[in-house]
N, C-alpha and C. Protein backbone atom coordinates (compact mmCIF):
# COMPACT_ATOMS: atom_id res chain seq x y z
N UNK A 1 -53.32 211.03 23.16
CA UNK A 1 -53.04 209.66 23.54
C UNK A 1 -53.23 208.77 22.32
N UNK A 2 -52.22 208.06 21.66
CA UNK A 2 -52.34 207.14 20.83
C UNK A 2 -53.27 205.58 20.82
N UNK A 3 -53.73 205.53 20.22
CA UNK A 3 -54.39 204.22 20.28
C UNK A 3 -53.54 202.80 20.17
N UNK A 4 -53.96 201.59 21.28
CA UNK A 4 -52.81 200.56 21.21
C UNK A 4 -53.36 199.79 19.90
N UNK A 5 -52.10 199.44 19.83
CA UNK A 5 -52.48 198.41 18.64
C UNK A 5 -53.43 197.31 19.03
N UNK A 6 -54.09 196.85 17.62
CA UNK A 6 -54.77 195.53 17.67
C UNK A 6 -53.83 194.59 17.82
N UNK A 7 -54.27 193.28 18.96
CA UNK A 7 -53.70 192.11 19.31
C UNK A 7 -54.85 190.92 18.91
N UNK A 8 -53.81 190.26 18.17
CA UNK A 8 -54.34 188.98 17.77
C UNK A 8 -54.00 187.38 18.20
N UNK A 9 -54.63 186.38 18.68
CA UNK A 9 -54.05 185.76 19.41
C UNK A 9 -54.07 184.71 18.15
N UNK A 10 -53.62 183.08 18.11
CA UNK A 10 -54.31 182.30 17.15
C UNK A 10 -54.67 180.91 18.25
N UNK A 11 -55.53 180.61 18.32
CA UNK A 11 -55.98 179.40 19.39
C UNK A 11 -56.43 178.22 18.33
N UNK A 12 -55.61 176.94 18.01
CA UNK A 12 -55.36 176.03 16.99
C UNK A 12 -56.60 174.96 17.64
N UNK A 13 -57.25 174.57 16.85
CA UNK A 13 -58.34 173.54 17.69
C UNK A 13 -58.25 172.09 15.92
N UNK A 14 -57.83 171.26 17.11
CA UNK A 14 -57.44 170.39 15.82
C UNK A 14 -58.59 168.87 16.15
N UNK A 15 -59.07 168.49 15.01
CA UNK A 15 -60.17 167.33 15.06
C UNK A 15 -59.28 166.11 15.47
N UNK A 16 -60.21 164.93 15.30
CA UNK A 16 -61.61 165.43 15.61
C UNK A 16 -61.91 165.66 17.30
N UNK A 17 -62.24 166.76 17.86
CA UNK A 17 -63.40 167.11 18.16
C UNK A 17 -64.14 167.25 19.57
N UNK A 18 -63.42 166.19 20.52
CA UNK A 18 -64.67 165.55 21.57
C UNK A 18 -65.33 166.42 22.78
N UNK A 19 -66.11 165.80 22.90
CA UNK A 19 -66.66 166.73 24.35
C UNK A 19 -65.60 166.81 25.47
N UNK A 20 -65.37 165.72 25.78
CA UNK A 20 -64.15 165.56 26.81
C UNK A 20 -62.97 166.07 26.55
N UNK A 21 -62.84 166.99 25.26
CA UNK A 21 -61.91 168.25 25.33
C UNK A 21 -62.20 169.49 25.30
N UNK A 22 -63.33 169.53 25.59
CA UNK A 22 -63.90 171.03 26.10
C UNK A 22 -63.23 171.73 27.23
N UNK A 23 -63.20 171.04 28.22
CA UNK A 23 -62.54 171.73 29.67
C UNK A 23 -61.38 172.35 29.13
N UNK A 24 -60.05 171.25 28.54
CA UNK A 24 -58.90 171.81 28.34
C UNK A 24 -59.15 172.48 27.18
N UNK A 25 -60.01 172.92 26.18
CA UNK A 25 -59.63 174.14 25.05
C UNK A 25 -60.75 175.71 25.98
N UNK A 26 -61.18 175.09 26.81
CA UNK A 26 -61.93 176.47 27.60
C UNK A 26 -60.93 177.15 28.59
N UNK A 27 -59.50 176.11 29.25
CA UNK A 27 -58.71 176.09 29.73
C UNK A 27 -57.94 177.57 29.31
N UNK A 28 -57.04 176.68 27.96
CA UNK A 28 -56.47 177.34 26.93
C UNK A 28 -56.77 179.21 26.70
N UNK A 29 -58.24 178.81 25.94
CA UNK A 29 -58.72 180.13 25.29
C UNK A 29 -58.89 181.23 26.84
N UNK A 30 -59.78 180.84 28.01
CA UNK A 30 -59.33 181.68 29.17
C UNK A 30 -58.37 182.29 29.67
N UNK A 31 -56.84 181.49 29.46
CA UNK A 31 -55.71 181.59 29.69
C UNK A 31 -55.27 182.64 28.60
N UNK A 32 -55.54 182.89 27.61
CA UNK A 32 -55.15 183.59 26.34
C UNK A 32 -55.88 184.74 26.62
N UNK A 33 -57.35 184.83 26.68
CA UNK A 33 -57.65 186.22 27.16
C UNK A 33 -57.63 187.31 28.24
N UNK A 34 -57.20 186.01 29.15
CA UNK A 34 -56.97 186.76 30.63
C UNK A 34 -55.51 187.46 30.58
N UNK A 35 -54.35 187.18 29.68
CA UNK A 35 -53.40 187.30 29.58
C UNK A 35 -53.08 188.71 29.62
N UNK A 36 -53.45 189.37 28.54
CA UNK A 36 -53.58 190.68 28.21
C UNK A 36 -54.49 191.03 27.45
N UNK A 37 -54.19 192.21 26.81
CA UNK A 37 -55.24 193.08 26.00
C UNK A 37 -55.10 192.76 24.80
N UNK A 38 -56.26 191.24 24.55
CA UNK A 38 -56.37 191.14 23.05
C UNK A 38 -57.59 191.14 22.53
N UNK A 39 -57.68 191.79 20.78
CA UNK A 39 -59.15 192.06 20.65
C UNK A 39 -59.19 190.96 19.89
N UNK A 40 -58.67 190.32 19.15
CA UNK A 40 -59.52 189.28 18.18
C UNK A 40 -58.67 187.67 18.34
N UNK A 41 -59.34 186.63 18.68
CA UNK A 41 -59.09 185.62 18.43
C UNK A 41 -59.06 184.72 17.01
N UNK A 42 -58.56 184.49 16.75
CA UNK A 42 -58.12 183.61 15.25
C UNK A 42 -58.34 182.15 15.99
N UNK A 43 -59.58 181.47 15.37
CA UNK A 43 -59.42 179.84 16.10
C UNK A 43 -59.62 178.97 14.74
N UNK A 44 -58.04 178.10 14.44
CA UNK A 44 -57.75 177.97 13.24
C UNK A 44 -58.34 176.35 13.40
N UNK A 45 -59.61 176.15 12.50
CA UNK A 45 -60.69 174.72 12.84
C UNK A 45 -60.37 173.73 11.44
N UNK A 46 -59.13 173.78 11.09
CA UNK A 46 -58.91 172.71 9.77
C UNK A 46 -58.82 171.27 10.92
N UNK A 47 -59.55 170.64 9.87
CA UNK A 47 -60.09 169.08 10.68
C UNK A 47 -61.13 169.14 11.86
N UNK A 48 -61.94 170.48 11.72
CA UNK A 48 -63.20 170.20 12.68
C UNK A 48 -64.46 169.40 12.11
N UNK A 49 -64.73 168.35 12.47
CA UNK A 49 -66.23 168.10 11.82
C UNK A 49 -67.31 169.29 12.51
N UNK A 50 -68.18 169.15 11.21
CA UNK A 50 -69.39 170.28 11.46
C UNK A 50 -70.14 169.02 12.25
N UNK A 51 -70.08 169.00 13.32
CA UNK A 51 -71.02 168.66 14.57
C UNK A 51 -71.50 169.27 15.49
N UNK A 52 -72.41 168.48 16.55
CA UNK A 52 -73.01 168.96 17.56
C UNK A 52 -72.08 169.63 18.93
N UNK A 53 -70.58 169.03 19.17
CA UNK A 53 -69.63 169.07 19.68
C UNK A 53 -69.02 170.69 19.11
N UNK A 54 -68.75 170.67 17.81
CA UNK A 54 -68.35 171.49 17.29
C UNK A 54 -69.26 173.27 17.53
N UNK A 55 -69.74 172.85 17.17
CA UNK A 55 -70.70 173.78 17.90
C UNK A 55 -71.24 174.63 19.26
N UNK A 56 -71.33 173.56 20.15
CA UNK A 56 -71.30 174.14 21.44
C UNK A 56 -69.75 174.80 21.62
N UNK A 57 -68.62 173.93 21.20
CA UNK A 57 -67.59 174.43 21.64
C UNK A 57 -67.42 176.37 21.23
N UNK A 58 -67.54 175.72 19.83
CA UNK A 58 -67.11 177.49 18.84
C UNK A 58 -68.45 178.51 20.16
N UNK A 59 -69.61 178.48 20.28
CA UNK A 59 -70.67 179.08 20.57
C UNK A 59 -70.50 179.49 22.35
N UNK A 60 -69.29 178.62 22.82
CA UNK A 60 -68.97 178.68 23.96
C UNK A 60 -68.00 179.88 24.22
N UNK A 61 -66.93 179.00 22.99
CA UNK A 61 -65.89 180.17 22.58
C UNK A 61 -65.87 181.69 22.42
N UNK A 62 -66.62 181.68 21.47
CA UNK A 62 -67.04 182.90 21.20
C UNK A 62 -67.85 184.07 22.46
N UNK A 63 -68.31 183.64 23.23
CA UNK A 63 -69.44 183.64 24.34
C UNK A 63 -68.43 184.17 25.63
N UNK A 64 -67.05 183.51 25.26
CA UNK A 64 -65.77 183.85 26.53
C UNK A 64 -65.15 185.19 25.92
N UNK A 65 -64.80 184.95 24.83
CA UNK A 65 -64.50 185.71 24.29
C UNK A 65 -64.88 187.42 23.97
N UNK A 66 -66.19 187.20 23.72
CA UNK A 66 -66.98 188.21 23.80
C UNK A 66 -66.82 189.29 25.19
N UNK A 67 -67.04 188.00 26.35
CA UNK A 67 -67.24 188.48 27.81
C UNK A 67 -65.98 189.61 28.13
N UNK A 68 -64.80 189.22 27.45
CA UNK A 68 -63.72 189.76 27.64
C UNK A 68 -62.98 190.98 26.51
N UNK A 69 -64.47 191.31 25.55
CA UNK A 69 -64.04 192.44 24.48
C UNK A 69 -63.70 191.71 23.67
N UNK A 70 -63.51 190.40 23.18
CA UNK A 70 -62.67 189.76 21.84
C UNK A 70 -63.96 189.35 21.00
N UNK A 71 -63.54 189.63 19.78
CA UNK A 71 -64.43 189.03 18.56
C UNK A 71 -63.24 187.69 18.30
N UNK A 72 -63.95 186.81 17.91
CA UNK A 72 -63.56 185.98 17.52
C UNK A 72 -63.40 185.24 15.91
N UNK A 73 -62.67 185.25 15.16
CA UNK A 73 -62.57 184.62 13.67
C UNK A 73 -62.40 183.55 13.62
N UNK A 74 -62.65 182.50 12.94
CA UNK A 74 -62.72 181.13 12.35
C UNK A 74 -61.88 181.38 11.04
N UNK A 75 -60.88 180.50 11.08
CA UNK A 75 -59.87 180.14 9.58
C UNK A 75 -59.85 178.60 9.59
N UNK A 76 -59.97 178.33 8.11
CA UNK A 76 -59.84 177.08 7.31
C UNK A 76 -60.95 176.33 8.19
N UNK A 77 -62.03 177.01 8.34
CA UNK A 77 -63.23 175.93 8.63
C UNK A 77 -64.23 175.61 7.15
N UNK A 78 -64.28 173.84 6.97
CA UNK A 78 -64.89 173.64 6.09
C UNK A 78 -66.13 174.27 5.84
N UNK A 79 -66.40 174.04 4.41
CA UNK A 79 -68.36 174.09 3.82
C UNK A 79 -69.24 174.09 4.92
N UNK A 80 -69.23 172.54 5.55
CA UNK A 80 -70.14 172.10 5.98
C UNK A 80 -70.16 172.86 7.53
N UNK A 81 -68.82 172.84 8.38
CA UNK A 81 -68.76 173.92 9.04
C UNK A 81 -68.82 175.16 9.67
N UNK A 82 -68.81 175.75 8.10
CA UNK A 82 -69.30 177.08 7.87
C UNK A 82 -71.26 177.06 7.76
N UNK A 83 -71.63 176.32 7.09
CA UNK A 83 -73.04 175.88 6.50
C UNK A 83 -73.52 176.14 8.80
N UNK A 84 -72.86 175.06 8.93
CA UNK A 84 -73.34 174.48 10.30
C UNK A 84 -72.95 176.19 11.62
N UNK A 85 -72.18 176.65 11.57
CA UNK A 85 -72.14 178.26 12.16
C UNK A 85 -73.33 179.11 11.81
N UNK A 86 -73.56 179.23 10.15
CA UNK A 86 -74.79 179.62 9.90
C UNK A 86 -76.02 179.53 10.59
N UNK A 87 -76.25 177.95 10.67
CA UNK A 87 -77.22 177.52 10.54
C UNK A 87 -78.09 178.03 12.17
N UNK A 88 -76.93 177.63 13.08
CA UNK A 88 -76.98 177.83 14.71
C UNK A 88 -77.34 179.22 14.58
N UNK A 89 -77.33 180.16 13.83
CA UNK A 89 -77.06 181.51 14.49
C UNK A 89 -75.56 182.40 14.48
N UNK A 90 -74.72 181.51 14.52
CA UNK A 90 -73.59 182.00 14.98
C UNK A 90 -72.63 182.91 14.15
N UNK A 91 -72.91 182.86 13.14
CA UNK A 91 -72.21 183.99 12.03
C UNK A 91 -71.95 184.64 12.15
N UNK A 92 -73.02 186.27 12.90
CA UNK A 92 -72.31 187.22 13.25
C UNK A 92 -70.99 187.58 14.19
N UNK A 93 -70.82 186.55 15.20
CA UNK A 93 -70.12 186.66 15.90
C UNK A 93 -69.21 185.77 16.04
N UNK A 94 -68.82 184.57 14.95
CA UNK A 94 -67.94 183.77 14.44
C UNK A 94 -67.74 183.77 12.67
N UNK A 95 -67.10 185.12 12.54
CA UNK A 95 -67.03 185.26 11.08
C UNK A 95 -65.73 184.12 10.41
């Protein structure tokens, strides 16, 4: 039996940022993993501020993601962004 290929989704999260768009990007990313059989999410964060918002969201993200077999990657997230993933913990599981 051959092994299926890796599926990659890309889930675009564009700043800035707010809490009151949590529901609809938890919406989104649910809708993407429930879909089919994908292992890695790409969540592309150019224009995220490294905030408190920012944070729960990615830590949420990742957390759904997980639940459903997906690792999750971060592209074009700033310094301070990256600094701020670190800092939470979240690195291993938001590379």
């Amino acid at each position: 039996m051959a092994a299926s290929p890796s599926r990659t989704v890309t889930l675009t999260i564009r700043g800035p940022l707010e809490r009151s768009d949590l529901p609809g990007l938890f919406a989104r990313t649910s809708a993407l993993v429930g879909a089919g059989d994908i292992d890695t999410i790409r969540c592309e964060v150019v224009g995220v501020a490294a905030d408190a918002v920012a944070a729960d969201a990615l830590a949420r993200l990742a957390l759904l993601a997980r639940r459903h077999g997906c690792r999750t990657r971060l592209v074009g997230a700033s310094r301070k962004l990256q600094e701020l993933v670190e800092f939470v913990g979240l690195s291993e599981v938001l590379r």
